[in-house]
Protein backbone atom coordinates (compact mmCIF):
# COMPACT_ATOMS: atom_id res chain seq x y z
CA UNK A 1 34.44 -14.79 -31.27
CA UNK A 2 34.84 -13.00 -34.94
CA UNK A 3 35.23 -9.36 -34.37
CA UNK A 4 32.44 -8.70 -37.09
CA UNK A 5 29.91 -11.22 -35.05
CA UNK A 6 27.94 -8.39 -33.55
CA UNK A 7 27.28 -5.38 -35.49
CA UNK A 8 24.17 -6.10 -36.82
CA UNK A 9 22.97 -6.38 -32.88
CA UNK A 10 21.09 -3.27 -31.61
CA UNK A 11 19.62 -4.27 -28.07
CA UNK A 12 17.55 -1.23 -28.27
CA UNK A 13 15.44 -2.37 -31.19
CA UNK A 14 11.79 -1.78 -30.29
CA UNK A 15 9.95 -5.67 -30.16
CA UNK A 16 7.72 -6.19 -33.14
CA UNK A 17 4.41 -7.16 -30.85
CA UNK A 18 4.26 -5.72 -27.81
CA UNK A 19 0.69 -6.61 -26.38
CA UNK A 20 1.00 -10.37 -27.54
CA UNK A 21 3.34 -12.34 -25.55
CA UNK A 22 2.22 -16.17 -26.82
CA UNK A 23 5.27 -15.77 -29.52
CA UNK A 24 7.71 -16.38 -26.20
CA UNK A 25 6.04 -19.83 -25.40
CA UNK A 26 8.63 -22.93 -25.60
CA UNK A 27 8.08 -24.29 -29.14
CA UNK A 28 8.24 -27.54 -27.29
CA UNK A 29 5.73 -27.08 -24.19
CA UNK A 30 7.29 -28.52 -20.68
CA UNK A 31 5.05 -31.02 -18.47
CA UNK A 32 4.44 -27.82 -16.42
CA UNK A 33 2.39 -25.17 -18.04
CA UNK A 34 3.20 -22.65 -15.80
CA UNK A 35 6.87 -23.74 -16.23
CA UNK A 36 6.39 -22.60 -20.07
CA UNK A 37 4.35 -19.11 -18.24
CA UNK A 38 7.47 -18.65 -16.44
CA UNK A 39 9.75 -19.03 -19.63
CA UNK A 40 8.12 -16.06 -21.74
CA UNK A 41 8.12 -14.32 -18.63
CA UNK A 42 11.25 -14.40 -18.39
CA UNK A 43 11.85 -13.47 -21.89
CA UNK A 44 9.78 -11.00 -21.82
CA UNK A 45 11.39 -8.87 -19.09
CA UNK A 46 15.52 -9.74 -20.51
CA UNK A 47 13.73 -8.75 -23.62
CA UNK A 48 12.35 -5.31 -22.53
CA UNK A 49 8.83 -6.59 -23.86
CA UNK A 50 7.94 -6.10 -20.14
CA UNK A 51 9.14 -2.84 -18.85
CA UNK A 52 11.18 -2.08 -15.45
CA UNK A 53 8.25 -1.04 -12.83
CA UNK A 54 5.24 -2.41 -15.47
CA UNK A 55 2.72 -3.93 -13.52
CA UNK A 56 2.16 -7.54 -14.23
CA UNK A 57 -1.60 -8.34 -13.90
CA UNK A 58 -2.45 -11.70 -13.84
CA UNK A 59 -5.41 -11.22 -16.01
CA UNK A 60 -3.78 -9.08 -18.62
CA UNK A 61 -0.65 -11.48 -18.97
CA UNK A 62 -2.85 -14.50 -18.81
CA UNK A 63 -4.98 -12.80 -22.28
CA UNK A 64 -1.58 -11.86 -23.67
CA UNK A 65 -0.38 -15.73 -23.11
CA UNK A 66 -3.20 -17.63 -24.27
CA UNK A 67 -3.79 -19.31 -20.88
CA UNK A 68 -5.77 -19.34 -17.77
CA UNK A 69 -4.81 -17.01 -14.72
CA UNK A 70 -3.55 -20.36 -13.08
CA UNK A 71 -0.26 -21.05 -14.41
CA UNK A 72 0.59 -17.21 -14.62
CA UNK A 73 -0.11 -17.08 -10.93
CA UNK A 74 2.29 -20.11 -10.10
CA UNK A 75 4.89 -18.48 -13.00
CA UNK A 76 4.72 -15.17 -11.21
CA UNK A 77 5.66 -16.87 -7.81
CA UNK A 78 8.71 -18.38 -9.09
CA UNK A 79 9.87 -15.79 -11.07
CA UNK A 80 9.52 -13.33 -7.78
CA UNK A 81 12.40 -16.16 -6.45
CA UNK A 82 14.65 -14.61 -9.57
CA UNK A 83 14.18 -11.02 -8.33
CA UNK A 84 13.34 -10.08 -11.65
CA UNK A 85 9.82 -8.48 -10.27
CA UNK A 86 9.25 -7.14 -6.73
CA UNK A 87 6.30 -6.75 -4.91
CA UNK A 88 5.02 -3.36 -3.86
CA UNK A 89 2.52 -2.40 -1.00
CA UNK A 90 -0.72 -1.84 -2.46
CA UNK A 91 0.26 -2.24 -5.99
CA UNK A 92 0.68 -5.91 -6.21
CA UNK A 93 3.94 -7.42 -8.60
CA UNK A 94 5.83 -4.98 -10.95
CA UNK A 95 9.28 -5.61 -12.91
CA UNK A 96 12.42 -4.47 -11.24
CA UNK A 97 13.45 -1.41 -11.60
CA UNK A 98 17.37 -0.62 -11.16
CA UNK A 99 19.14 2.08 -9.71
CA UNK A 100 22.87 2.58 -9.03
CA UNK A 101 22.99 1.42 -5.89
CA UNK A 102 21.34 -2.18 -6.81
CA UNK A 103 23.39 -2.56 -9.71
CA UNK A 104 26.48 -1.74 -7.61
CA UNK A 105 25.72 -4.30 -5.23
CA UNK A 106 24.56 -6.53 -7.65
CA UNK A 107 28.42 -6.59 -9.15
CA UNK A 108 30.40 -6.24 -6.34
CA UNK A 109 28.66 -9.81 -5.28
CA UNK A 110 29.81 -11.10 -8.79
CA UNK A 111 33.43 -9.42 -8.54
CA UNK A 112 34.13 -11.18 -5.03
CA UNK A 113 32.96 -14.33 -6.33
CA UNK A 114 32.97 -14.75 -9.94
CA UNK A 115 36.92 -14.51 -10.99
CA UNK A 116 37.48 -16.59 -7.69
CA UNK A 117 35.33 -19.44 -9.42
CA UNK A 118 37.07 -19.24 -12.75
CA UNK A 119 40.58 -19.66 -11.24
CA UNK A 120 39.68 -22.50 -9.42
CA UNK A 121 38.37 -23.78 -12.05
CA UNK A 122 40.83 -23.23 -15.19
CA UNK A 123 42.75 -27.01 -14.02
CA UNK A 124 40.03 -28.82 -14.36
CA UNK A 125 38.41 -27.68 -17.59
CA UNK A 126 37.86 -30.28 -20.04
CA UNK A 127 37.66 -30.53 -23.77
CA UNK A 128 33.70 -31.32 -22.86
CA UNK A 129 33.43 -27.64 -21.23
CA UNK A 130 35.33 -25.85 -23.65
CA UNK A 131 33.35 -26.90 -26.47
CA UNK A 132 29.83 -26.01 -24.39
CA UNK A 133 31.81 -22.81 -23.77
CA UNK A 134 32.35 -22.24 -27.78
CA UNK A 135 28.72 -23.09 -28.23
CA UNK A 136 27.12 -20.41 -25.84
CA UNK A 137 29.86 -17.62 -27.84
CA UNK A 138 28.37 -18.83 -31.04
CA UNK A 139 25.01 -18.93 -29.74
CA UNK A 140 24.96 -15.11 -28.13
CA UNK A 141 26.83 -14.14 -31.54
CA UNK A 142 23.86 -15.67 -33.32
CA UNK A 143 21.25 -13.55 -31.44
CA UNK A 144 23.15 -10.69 -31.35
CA UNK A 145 22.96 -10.98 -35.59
CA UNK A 146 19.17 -11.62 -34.93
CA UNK A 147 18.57 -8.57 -32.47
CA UNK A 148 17.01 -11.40 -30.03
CA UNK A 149 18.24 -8.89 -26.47
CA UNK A 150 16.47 -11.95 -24.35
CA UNK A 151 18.36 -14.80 -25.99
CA UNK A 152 21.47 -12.80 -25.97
CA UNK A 153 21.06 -12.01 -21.95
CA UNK A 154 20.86 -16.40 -21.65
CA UNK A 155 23.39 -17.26 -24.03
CA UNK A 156 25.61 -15.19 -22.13
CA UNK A 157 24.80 -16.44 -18.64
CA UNK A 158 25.50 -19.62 -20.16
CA UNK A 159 29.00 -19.00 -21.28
CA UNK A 160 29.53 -17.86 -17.78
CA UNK A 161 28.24 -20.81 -16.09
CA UNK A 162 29.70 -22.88 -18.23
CA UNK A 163 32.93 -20.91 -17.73
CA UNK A 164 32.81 -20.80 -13.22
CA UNK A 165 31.17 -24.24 -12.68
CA UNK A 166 33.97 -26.11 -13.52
CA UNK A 167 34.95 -24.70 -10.06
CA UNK A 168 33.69 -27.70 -8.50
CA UNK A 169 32.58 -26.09 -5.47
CA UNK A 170 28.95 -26.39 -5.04
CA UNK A 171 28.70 -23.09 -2.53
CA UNK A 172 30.28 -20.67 -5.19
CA UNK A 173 28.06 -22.43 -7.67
CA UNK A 174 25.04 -22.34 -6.02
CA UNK A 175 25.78 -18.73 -5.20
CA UNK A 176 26.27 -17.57 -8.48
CA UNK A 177 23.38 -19.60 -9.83
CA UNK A 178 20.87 -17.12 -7.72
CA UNK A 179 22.25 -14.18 -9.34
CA UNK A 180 22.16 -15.31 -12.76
CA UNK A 181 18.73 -14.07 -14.12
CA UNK A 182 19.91 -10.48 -12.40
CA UNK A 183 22.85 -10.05 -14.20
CA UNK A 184 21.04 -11.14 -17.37
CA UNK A 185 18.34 -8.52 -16.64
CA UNK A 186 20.98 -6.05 -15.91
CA UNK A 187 23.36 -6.77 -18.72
CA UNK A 188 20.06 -6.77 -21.35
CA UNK A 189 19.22 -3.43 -19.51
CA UNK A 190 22.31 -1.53 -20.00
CA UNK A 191 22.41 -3.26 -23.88
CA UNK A 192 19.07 -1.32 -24.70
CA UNK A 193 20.81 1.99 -22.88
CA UNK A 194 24.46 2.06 -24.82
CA UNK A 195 24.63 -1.17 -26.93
CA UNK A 196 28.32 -2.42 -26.40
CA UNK A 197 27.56 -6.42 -26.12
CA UNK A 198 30.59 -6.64 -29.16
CA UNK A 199 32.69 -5.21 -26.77
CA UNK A 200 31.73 -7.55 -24.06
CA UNK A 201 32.01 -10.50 -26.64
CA UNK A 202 35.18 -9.65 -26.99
CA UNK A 203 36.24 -10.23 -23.37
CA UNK A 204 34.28 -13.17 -23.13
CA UNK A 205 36.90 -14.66 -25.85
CA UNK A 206 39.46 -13.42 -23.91
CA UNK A 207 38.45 -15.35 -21.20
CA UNK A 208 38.00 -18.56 -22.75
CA UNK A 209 41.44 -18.18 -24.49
CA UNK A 210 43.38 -17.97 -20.78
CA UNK A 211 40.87 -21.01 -19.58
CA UNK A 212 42.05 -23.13 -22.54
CA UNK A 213 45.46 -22.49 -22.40
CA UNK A 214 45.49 -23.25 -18.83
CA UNK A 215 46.69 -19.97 -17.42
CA UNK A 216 44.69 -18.85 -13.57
CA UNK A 217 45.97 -15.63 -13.39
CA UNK A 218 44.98 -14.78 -16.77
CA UNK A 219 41.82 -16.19 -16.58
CA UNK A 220 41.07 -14.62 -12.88
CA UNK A 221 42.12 -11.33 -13.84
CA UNK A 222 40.55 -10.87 -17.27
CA UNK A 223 36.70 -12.26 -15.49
CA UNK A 224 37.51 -9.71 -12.95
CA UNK A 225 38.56 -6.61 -15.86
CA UNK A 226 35.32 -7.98 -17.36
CA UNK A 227 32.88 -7.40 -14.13
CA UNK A 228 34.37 -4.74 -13.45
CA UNK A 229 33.81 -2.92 -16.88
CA UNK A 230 30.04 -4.51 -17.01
CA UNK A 231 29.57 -3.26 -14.04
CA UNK A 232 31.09 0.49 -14.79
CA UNK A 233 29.41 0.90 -18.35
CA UNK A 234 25.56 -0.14 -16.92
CA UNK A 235 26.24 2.64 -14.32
CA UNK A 236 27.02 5.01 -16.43
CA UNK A 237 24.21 4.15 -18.41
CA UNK A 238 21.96 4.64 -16.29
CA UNK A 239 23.30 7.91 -14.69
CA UNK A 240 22.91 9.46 -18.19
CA UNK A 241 19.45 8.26 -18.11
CA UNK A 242 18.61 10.28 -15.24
CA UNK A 243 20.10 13.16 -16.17
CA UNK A 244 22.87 12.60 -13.36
């Protein structure tokens, strides 16, 4: 990815509308209404539109949405199966909040699995998943230009999908899968603390260069730098956000 692809990206930009949330419906509404719901939830929380520990009231988010309480209540069930909210006794559903010693976890659960995927991976990557790779660079670079912190937390899930499922093994896969609106949450997190997404752009390239020319090693140990760095920067990040 061009060096000069992410300046213009600050993840801590404040979001223009903050008590109307019907701008984060799909354009193009799914057969499920509560599928769409669970979409601009989604967005909403990568997006820091929805705060770590806010409340989410199904009445509140259902006059913020446009819709009935009905589909947020079904949304808010399947996004609890993310673990991007958590319930807490006596005060009902609330975003995630993270600490040090979830985000440590979090990444050491990546950094066991993740480079292990690439590798196995790297011999049978295609021209088909190399372009889909090149696509989700150019699409994070794209909201990283547009200050979009929600889009740029997906678009770079995707590149690492796209990247470890080439693995071919369904239990790493499936694995990883779980984890991947987490590490979006945390990654967009730790953006809006120290923005340093062109620095993780720039790794992500690196990546992709040792996939396509068909080097493991390279591949396995540059995903494993790159956890590892994600993973050191967000705590850091957050320990000078408590004062620590």
């Amino acid at each position: 990815m061009p060096s000069d692809a992410a300046p213009a990206f600050d993840a801590r930009r404040k979001p223009a509308k903050g008590g109307d949330l019907s701008d984060l419906l799909p354009k193009q509404m799914p057969a499920s209404r509560s599928d769409a719901v669970l979409e601009a939830l989604r967005r909403a929380i990568l997006g820091g539109i929805l705060k770590p520990g806010q409340p989410l009231v199904e009445r509140e988010l259902a006059e913020s949405l446009g819709v009935s309480k009905t589909p947020v209540r079904e949304a808010l069930k399947q996004v609890g199966t993310t673990g991007l909210v958590e319930v807490v006794s006596f005060q009902g559903v609330r975003v995630r909040e993270l600490d040090a010693d979830f985000v440590e976890k979090l990444y050491t659960a990546r950094l066991i699995t993740e480079p292990a995927a690439v590798r196995l991976g790297v011999q049978r990557t295609g021209a088909t998943t190399l372009i889909a790779a090149r696509a989700a660079l150019a699409e994070a670079a794209g909201f990283a230009a547009a200050g979009d912190v929600s889009g740029l937390g997906i678009a770079n899930r995707n590149f690492h999908r796209v990247v470890y499922s080439t693995c071919e093994n369904s239990f790493l896969c499936d694995f990883l899968d779980r984890l991947q609106d987490l590490t979006a949450f945390a990654a967009t997190t730790g953006w809006r603390l120290q923005a340093t997404y062109e620095q993780e752009a720039g790794e992500h390239q690196g990546i992709l260069d040792a996939v396509e020319a068909g080097d493991a090693d390279v591949a396995e140990r540059r995903s494993r730098e790159h956890v590892e760095s994600a993973s050191r920067t967000l705590a850091e990040a957050l320990r000078d956000q408590l004062g620590h």
